[in-house]
N, C-alpha and C. Protein backbone atom coordinates (compact mmCIF):
# COMPACT_ATOMS: atom_id res chain seq x y z
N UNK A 1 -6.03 21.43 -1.16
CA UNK A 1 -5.74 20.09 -1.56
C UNK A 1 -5.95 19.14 -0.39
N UNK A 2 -6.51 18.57 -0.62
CA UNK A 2 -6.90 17.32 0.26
C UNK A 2 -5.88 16.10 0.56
N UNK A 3 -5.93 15.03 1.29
CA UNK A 3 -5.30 13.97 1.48
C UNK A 3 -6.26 12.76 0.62
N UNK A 4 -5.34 12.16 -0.70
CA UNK A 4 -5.52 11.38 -1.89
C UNK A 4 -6.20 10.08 -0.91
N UNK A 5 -7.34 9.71 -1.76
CA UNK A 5 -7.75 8.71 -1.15
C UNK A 5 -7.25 7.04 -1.16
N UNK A 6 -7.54 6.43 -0.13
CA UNK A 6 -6.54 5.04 -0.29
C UNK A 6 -7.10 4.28 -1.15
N UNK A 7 -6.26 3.17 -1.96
CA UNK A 7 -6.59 2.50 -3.01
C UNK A 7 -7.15 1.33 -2.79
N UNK A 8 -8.34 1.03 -3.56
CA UNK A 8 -9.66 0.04 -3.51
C UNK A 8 -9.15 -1.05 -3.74
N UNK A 9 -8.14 -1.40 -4.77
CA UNK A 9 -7.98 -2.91 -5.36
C UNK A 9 -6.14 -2.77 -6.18
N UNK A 10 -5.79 -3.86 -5.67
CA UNK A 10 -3.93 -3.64 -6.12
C UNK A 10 -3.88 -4.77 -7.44
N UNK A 11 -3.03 -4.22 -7.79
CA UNK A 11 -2.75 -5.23 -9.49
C UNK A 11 -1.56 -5.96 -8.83
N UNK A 12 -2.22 -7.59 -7.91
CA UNK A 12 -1.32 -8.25 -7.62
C UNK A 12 -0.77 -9.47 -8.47
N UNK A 13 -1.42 -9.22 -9.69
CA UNK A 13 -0.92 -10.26 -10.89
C UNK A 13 -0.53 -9.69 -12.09
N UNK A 14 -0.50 -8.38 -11.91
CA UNK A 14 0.17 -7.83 -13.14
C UNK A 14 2.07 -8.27 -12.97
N UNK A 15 2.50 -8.79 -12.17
CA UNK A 15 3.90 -8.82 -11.97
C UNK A 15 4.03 -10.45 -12.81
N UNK A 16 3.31 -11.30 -12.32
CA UNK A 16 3.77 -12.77 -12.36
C UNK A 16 2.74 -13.32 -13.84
N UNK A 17 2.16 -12.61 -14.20
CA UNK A 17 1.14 -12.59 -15.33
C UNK A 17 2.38 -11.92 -16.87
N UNK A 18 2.73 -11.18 -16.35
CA UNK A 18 3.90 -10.91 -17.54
C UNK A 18 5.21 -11.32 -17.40
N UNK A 19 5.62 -11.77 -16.09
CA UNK A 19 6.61 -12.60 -16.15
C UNK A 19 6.47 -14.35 -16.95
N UNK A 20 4.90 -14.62 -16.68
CA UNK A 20 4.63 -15.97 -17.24
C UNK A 20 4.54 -15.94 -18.70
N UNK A 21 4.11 -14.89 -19.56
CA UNK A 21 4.47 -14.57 -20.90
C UNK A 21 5.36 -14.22 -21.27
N UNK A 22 6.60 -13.67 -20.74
CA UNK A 22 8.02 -13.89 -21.17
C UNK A 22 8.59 -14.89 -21.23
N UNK A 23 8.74 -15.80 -19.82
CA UNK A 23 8.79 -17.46 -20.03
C UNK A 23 8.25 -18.11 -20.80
N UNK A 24 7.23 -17.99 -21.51
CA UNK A 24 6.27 -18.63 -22.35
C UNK A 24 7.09 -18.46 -24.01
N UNK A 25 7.34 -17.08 -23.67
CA UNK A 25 7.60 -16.69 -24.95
C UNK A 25 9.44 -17.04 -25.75
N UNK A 26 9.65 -16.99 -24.36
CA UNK A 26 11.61 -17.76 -24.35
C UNK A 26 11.41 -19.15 -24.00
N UNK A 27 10.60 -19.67 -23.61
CA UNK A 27 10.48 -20.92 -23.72
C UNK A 27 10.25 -21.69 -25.25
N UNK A 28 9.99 -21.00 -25.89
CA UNK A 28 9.54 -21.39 -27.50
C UNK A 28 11.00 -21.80 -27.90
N UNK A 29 12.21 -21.10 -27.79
CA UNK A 29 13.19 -21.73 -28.45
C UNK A 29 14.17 -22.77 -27.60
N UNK A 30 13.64 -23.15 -25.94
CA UNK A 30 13.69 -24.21 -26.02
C UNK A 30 12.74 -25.27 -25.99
N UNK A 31 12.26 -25.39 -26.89
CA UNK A 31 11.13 -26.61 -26.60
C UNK A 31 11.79 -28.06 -27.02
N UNK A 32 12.83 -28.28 -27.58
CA UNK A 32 12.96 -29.25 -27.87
C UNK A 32 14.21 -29.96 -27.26
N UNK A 33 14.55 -29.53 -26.09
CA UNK A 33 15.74 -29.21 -25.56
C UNK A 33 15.28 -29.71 -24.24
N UNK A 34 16.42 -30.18 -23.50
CA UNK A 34 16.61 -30.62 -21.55
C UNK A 34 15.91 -29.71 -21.08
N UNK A 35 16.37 -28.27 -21.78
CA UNK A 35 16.35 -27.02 -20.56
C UNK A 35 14.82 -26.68 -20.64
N UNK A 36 13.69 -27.31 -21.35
CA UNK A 36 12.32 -26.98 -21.39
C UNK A 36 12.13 -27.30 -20.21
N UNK A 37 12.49 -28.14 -19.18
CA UNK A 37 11.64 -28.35 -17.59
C UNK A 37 11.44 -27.28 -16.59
N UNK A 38 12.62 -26.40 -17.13
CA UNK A 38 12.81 -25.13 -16.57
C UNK A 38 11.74 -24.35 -16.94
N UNK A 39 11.42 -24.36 -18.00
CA UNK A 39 9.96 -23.61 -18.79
C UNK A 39 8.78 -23.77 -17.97
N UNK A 40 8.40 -25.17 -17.80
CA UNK A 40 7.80 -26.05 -17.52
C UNK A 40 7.33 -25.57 -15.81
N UNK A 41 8.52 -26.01 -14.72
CA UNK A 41 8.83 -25.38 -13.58
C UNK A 41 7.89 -24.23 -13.61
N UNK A 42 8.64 -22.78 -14.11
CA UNK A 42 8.37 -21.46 -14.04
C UNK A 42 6.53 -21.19 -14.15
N UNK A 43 6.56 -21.98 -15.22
CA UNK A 43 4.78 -21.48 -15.94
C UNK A 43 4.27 -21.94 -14.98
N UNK A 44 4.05 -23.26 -14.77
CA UNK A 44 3.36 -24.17 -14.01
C UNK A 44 3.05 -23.44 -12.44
N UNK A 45 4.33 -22.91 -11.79
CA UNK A 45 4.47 -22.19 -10.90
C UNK A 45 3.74 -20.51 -10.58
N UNK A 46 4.05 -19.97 -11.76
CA UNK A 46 3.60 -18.91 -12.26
C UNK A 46 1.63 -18.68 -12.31
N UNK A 47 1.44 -20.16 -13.23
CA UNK A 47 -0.33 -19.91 -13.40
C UNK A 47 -0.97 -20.47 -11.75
N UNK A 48 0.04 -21.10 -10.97
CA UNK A 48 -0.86 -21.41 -9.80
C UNK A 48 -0.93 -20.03 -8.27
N UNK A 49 0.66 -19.19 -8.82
CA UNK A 49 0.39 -18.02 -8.42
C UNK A 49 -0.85 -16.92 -8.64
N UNK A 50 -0.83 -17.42 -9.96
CA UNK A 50 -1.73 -16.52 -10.46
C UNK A 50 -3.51 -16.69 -10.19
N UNK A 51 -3.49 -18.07 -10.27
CA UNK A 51 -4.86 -18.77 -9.49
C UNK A 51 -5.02 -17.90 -8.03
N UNK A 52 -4.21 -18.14 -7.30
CA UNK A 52 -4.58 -17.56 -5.76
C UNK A 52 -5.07 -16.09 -6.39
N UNK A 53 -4.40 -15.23 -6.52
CA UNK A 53 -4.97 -13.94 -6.87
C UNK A 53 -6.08 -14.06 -7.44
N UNK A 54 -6.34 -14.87 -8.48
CA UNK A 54 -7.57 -14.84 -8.91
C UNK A 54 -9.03 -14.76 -7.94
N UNK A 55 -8.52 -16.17 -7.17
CA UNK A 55 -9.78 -16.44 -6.12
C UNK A 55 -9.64 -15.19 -5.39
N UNK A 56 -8.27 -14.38 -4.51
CA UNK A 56 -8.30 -13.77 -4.06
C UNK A 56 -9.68 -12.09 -4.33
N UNK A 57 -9.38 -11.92 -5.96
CA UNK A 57 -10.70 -11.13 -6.55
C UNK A 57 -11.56 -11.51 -7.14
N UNK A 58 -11.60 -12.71 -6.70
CA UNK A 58 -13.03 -13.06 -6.66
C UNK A 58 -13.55 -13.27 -8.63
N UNK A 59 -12.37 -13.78 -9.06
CA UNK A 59 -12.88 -13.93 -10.76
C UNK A 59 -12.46 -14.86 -11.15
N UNK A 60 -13.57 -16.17 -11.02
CA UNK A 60 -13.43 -17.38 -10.81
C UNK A 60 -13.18 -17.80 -12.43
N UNK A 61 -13.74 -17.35 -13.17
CA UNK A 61 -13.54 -17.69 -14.68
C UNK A 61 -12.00 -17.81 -15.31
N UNK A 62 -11.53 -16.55 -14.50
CA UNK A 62 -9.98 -16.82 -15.32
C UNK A 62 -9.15 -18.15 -14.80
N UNK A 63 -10.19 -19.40 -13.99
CA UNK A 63 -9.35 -20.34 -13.64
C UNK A 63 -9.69 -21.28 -14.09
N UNK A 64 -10.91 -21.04 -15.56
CA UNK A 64 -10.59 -21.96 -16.84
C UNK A 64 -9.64 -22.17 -17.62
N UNK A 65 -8.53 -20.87 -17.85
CA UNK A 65 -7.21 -21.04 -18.28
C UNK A 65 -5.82 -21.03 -17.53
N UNK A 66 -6.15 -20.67 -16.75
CA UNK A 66 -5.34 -20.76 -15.97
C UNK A 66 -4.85 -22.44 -14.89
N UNK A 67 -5.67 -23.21 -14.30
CA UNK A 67 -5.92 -24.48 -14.23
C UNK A 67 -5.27 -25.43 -15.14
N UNK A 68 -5.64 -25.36 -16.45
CA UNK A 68 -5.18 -26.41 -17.77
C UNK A 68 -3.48 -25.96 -17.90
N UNK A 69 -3.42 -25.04 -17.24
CA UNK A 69 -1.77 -24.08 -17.61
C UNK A 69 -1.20 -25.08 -16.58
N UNK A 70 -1.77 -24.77 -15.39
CA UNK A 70 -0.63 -25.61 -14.45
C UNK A 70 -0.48 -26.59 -14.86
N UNK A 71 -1.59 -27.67 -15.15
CA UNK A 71 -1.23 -28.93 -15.48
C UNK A 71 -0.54 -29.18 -16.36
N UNK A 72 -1.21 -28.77 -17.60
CA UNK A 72 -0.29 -29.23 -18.87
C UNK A 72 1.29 -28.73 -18.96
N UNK A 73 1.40 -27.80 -18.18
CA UNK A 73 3.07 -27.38 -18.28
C UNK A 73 3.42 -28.25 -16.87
N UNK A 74 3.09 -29.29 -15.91
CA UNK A 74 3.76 -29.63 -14.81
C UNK A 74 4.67 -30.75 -15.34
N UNK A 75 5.57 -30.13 -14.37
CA UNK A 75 7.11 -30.84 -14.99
C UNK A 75 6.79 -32.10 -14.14
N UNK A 76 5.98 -32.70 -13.11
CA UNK A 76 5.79 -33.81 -12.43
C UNK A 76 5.66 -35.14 -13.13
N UNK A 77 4.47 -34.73 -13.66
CA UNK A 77 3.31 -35.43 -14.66
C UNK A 77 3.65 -35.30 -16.09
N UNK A 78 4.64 -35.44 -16.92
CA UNK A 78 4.57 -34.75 -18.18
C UNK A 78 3.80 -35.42 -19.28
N UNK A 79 3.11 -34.09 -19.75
CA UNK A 79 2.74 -34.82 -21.17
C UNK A 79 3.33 -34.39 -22.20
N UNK A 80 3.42 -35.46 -23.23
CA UNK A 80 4.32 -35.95 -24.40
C UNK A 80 3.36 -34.85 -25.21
N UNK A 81 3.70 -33.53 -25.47
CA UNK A 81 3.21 -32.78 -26.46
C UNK A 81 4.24 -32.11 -27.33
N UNK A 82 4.02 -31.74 -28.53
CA UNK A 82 4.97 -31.57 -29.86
C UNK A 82 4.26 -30.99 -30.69
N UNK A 83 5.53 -30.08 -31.88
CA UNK A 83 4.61 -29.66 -32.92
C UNK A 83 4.21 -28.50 -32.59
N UNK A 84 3.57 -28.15 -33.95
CA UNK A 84 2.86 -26.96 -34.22
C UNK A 84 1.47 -26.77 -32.77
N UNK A 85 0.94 -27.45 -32.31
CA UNK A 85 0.24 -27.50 -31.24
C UNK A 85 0.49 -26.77 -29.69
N UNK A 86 1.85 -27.48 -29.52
CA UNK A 86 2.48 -26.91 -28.44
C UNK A 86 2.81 -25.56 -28.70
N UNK A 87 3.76 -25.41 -30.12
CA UNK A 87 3.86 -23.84 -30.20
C UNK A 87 3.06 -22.68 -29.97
N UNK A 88 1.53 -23.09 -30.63
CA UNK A 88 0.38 -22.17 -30.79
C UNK A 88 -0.21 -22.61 -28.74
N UNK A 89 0.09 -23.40 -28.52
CA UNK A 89 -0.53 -23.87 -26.75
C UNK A 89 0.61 -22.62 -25.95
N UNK A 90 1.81 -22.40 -26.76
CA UNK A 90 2.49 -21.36 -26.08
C UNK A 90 2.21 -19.93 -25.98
N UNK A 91 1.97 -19.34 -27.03
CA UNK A 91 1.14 -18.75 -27.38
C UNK A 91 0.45 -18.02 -26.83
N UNK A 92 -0.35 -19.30 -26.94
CA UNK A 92 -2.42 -19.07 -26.38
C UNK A 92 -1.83 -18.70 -24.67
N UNK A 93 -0.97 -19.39 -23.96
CA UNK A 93 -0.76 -19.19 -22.90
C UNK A 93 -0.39 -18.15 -22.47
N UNK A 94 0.70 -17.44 -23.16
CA UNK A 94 1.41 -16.07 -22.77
C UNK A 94 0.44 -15.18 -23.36
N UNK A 95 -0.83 -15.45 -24.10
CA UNK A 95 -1.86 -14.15 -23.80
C UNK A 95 -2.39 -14.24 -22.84
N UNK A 96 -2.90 -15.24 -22.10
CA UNK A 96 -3.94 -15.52 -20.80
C UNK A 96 -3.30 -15.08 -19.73
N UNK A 97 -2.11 -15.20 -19.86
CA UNK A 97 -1.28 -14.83 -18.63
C UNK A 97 -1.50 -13.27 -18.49
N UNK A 98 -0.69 -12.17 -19.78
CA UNK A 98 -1.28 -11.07 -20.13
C UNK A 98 -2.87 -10.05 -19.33
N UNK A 99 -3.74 -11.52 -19.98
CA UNK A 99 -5.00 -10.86 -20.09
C UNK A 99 -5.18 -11.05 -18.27
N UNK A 100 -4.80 -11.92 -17.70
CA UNK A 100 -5.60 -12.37 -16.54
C UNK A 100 -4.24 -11.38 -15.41
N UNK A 101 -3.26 -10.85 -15.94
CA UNK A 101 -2.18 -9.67 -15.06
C UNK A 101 -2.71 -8.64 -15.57
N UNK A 102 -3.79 -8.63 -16.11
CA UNK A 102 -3.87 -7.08 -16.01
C UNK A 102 -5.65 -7.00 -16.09
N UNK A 103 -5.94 -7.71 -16.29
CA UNK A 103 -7.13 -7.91 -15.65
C UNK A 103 -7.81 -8.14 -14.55
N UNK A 104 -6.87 -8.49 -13.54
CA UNK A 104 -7.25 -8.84 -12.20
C UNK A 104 -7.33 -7.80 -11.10
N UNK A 105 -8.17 -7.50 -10.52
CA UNK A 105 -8.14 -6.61 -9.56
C UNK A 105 -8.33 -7.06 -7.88
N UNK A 106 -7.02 -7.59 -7.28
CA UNK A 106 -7.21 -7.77 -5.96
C UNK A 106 -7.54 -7.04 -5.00
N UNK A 107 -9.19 -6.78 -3.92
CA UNK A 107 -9.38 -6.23 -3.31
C UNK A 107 -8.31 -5.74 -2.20
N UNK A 108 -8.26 -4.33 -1.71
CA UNK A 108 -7.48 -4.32 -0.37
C UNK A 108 -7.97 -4.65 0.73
N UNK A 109 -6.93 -5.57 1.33
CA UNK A 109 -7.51 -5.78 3.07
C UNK A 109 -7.43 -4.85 4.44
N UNK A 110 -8.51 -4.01 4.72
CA UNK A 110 -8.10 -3.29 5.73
C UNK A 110 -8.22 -3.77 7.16
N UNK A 111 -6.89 -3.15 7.92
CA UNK A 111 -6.56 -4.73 9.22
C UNK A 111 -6.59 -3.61 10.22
């Protein structure tokens, strides 16, 4: 038996990629409520974490959804969104988050 070889690429967005679809997904029952900024906060925070990793492996595409996430959820800037829209925008979000944590493969840095 040999000594296992070291690993090529770490799943550094599988952590904050399914944490952002749980928020996403408990954020649905408050949407109409104070405590949505908190939602708001988390995601917003969450998809720009998730951006760095992205660039980090080099898969520039997943920061077509990821990008519109920060913004439209920034608690800074808010936009006045409602409705069946926002619900399904919740949604759509906590799959991307999903797809782009477990899709991402951050190279390792050897130092």
């Amino acid at each position: 038996m040999g000594t296992p070889a070291a690993p090529t690429f770490t799943r550094s967005a599988l952590a904050p990629g399914l944490l952002g679809a749980i928020v996403l997904l408990a954020g649905l029952a408050l949407l109409d409520s104070e405590s949505f900024i908190i939602i708001r906060y988390a995601v917003s925070i969450l998809a720009l974490i998730l951006c760095v990793f992205v660039i980090q492996a080099r898969s520039w595409y997943w920061l077509v959804g990821l990008v519109p996430m920060a913004v439209l959820w920034n608690p800074v800037v808010l936009f006045d969104l409602s409705g069946q829209g926002w619900v399904s925008a919740q949604f759509i979000g906590a799959i991307i988050f999903i797809a782009v944590g477990l899709r991402t493969k951050v190279p390792v840095r050897k130092d």
